[in-house]
C-alpha atoms as a PDB file:
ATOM      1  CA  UNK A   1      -5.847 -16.919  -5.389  1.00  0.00           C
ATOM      2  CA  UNK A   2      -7.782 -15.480  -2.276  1.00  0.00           C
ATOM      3  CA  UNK A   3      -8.531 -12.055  -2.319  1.00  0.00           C
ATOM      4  CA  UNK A   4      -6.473  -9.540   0.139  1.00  0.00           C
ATOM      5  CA  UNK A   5      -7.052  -6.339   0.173  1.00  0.00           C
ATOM      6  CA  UNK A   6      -8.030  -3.823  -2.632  1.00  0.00           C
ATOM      7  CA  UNK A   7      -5.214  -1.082  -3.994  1.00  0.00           C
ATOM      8  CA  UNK A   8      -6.200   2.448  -2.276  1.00  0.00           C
ATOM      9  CA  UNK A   9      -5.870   4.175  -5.224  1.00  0.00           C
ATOM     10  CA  UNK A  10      -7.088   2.549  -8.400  1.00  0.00           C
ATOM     11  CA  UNK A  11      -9.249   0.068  -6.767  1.00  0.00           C
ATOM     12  CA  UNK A  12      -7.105  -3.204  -7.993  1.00  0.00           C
ATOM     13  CA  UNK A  13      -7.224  -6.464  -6.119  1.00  0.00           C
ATOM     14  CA  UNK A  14      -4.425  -7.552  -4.330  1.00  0.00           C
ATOM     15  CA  UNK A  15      -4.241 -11.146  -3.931  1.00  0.00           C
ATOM     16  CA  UNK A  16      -1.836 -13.316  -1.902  1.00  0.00           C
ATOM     17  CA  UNK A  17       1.301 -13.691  -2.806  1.00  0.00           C
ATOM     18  CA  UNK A  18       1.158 -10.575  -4.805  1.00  0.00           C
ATOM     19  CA  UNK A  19       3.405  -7.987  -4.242  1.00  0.00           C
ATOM     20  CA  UNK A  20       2.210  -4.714  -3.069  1.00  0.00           C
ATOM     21  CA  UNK A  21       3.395  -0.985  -1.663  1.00  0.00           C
ATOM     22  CA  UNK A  22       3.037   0.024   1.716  1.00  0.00           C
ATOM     23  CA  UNK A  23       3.844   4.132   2.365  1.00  0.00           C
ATOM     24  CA  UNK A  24       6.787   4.433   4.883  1.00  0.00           C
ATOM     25  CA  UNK A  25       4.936   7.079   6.544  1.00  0.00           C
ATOM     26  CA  UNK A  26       2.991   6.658  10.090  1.00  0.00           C
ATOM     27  CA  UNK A  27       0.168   8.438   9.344  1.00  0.00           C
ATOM     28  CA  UNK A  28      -0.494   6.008   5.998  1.00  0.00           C
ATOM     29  CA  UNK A  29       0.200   3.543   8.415  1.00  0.00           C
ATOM     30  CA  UNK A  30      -2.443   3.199  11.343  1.00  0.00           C
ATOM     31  CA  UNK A  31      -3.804  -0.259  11.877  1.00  0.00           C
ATOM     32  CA  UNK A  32      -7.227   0.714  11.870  1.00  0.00           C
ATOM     33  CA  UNK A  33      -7.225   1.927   7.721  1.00  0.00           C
ATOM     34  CA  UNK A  34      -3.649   0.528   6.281  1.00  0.00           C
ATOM     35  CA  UNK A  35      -2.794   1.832   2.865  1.00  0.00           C
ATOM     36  CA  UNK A  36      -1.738  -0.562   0.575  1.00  0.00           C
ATOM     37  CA  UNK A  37      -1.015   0.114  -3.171  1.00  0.00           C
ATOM     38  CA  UNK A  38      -0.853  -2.242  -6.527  1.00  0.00           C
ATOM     39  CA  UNK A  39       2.594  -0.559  -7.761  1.00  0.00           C
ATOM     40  CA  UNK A  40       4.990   2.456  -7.072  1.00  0.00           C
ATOM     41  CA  UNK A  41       2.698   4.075  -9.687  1.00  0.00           C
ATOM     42  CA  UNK A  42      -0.221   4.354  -7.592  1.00  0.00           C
ATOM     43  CA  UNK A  43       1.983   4.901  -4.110  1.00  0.00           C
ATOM     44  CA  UNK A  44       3.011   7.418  -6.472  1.00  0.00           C
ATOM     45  CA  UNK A  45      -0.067   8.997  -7.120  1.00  0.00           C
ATOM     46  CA  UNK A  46      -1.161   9.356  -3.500  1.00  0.00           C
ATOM     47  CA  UNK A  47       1.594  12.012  -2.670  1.00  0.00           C
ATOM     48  CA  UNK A  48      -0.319  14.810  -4.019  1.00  0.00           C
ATOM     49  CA  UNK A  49      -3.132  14.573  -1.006  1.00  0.00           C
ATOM     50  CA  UNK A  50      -0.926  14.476   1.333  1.00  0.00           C
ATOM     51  CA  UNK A  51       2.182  16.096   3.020  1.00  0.00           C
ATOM     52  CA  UNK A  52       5.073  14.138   3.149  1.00  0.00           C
ATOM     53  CA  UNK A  53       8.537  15.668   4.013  1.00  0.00           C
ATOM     54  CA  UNK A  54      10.691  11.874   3.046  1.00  0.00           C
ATOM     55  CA  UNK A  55       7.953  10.286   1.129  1.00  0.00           C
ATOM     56  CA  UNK A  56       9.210   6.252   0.524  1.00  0.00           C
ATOM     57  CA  UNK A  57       7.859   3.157   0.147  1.00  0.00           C
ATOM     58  CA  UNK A  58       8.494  -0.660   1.296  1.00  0.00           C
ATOM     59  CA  UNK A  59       7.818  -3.489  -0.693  1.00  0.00           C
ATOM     60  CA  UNK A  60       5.680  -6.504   0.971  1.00  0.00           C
ATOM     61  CA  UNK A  61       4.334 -10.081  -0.045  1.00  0.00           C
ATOM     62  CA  UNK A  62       0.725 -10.180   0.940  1.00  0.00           C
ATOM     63  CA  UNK A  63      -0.315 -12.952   3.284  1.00  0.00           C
ATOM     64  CA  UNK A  64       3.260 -13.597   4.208  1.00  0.00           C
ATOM     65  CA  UNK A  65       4.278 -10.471   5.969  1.00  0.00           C
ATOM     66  CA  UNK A  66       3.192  -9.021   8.797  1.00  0.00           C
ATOM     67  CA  UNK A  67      -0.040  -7.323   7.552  1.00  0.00           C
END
């Protein structure tokens, strides 16, 4: 599998056609440094550093949706 993009928190590679966490929030969300995370676990462990009132997360295929 071709490499991705790399998990923002632990470092893990995301390949395509992996599954992967994006953070429903626009701030984690500008095109110019996307956040992208291995598993809820490590969406999960981004909340502390920042302030989010609805914190959530959407669930994405990598290389098939719009990244």
């Amino acid at each position: 599998m071709s490499a991705f993009a790399k998990c923002n928190m632990c470092g893990k590679q995301i390949n395509k056609g992996d599954t992967y966490y994006k953070c429903t929030v626009s701030t984690c969300n500008r095109k110019r440094m996307p956040l992208r995370f291995c598993s809820p676990g490590c969406w999960d462990a981004h909340l502390p550093t920042v302030r989010h009132r609805d914190p959530a997360y959407t669930e994405h295929i990598a290389g098939r949706d719009d990244d």
